[in-house]
C-alpha atoms as a PDB file:
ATOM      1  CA  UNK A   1     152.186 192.398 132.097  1.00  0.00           C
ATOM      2  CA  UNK A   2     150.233 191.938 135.030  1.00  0.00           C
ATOM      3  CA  UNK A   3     151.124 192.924 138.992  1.00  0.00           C
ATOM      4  CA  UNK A   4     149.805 192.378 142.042  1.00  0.00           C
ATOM      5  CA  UNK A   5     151.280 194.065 145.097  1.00  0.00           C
ATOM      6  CA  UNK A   6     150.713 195.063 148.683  1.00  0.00           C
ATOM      7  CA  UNK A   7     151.393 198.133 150.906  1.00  0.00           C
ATOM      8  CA  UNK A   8     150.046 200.613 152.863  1.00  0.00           C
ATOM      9  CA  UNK A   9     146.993 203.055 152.543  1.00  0.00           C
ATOM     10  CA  UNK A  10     146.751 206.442 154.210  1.00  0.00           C
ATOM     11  CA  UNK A  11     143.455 208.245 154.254  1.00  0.00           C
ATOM     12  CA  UNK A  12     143.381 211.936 154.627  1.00  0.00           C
ATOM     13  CA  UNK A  13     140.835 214.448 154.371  1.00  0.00           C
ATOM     14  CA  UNK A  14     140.605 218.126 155.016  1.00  0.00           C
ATOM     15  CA  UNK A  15     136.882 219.700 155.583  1.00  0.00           C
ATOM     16  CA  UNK A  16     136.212 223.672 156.631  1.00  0.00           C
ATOM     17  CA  UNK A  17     132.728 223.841 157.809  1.00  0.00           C
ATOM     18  CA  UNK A  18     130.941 226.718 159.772  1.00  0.00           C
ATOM     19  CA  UNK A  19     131.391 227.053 163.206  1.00  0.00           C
ATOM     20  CA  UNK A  20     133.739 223.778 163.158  1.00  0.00           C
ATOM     21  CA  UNK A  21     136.716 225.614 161.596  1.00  0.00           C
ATOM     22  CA  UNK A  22     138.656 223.405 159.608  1.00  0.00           C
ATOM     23  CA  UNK A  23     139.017 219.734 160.605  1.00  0.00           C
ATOM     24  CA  UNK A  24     141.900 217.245 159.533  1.00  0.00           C
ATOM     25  CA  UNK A  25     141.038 213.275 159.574  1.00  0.00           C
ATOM     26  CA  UNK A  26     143.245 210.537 158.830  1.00  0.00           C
ATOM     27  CA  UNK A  27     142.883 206.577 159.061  1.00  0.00           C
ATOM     28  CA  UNK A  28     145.721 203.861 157.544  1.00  0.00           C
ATOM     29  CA  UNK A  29     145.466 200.256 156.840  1.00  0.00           C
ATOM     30  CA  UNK A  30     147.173 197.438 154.451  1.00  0.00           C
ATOM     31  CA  UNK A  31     145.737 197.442 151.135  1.00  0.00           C
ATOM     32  CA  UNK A  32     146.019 196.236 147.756  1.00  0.00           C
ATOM     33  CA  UNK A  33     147.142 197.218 144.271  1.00  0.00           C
ATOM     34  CA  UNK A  34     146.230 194.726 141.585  1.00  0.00           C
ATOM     35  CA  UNK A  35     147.720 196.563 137.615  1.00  0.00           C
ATOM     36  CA  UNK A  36     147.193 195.297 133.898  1.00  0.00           C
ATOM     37  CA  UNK A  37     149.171 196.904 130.943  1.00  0.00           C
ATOM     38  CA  UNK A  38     150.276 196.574 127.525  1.00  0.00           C
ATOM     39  CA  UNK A  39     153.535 198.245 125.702  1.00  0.00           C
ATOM     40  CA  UNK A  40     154.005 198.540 122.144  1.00  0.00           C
ATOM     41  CA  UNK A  41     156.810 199.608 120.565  1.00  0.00           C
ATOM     42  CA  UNK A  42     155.917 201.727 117.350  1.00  0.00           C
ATOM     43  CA  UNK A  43     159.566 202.052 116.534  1.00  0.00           C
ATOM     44  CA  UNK A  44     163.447 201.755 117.978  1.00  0.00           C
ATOM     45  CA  UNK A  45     162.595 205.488 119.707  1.00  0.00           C
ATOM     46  CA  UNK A  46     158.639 205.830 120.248  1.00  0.00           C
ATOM     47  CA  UNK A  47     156.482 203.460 122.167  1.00  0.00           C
ATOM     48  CA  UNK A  48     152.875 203.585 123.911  1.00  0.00           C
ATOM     49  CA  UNK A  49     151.367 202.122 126.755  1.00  0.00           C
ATOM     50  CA  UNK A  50     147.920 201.754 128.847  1.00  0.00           C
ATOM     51  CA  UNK A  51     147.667 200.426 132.147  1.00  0.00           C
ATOM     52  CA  UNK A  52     144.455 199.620 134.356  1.00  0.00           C
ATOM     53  CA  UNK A  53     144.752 199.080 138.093  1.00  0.00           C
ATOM     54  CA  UNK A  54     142.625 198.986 141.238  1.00  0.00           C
ATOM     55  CA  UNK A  55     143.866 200.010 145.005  1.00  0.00           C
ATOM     56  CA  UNK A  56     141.716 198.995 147.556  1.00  0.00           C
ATOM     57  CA  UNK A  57     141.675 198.366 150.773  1.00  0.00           C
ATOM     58  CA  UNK A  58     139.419 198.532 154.717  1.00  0.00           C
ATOM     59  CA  UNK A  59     140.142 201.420 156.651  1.00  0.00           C
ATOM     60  CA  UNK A  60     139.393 201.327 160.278  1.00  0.00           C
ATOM     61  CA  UNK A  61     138.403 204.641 162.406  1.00  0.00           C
ATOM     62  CA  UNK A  62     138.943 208.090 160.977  1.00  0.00           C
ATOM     63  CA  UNK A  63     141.434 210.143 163.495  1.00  0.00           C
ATOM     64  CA  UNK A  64     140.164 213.684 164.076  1.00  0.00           C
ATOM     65  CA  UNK A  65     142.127 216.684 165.290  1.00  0.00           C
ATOM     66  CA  UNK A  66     138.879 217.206 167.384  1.00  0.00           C
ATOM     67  CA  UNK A  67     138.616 216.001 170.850  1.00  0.00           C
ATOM     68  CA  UNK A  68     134.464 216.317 170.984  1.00  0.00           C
ATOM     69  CA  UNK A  69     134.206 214.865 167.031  1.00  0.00           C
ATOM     70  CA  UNK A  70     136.283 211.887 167.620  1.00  0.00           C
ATOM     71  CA  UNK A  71     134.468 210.812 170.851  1.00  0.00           C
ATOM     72  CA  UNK A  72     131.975 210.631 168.859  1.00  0.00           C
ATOM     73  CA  UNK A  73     132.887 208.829 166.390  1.00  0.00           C
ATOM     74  CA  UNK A  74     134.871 206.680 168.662  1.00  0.00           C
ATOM     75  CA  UNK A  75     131.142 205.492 169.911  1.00  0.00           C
ATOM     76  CA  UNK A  76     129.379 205.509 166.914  1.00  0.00           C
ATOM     77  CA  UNK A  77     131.233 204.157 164.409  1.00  0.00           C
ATOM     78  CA  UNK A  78     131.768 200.454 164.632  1.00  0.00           C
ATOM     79  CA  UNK A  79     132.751 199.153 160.909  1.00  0.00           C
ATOM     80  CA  UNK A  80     135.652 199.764 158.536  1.00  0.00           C
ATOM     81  CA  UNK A  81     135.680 201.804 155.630  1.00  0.00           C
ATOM     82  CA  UNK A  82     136.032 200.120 152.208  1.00  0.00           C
ATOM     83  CA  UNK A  83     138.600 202.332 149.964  1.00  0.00           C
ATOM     84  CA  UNK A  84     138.494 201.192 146.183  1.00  0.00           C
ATOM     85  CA  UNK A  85     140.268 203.424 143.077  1.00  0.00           C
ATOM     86  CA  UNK A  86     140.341 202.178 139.642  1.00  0.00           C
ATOM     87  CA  UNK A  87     142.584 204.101 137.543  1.00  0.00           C
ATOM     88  CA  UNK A  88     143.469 203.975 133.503  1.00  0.00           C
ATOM     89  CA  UNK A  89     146.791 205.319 132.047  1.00  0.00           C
ATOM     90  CA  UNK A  90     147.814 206.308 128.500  1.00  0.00           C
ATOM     91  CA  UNK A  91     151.559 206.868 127.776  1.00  0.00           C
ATOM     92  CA  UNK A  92     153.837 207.660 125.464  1.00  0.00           C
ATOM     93  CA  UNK A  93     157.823 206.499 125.475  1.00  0.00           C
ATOM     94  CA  UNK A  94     161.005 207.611 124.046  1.00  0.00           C
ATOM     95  CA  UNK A  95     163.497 205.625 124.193  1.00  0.00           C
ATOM     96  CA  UNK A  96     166.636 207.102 124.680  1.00  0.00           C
ATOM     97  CA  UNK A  97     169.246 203.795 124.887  1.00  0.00           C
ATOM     98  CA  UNK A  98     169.964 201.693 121.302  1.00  0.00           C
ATOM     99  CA  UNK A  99     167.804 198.416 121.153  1.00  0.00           C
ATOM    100  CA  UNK A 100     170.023 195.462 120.900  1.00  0.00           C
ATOM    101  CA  UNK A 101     169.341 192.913 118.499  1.00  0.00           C
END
């Protein structure tokens, strides 16, 4: 099974640094979610499962709760930020409905 989707991506990050106090950012953009994975059944009530997928996507500006931080990186920061996360999953199903043959 493979699937390939798009949505939306919200950044958010929390930092508490001296003399700053603590500082909330967040940015959004469109990304991308690309997933690969296998299901075997080992019998009519167990099964397992991996997956592998990557989100990624370009975020634009970070938005700061600061008024002096964000003018400054309103006039410093002129690019986008590239957001990638590839993730692996191991499962294990029960089946709880009767296979039909």
């Amino acid at each position: 099974m493979a699937q390939s989707v798009g949505g939306w991506l919200r950044y958010k990050e929390t930092v508490k640094g001296s003399g700053l106090g603590e500082l909330s950012g967040t940015a959004n953009a469109l990304g991308g979610n690309f997933t690969v994975g296998l299901e075997y059944r080992l019998s009519s009530v167990v099964g397992m499962s991996v997956d592998l997928g990557l989100i990624g996507g370009e975020i634009g500006k970070l938005k700061v709760d600061n008024t002096g931080l964000q003018a400054a990186i309103d006039e410093t920061y002129t690019g986008k930020m590239d957001v990638t996360r590839l993730y692996a999953t191991v499962g294990a199903h029960i089946y709880i409905w009767k296979k039909k043959r």
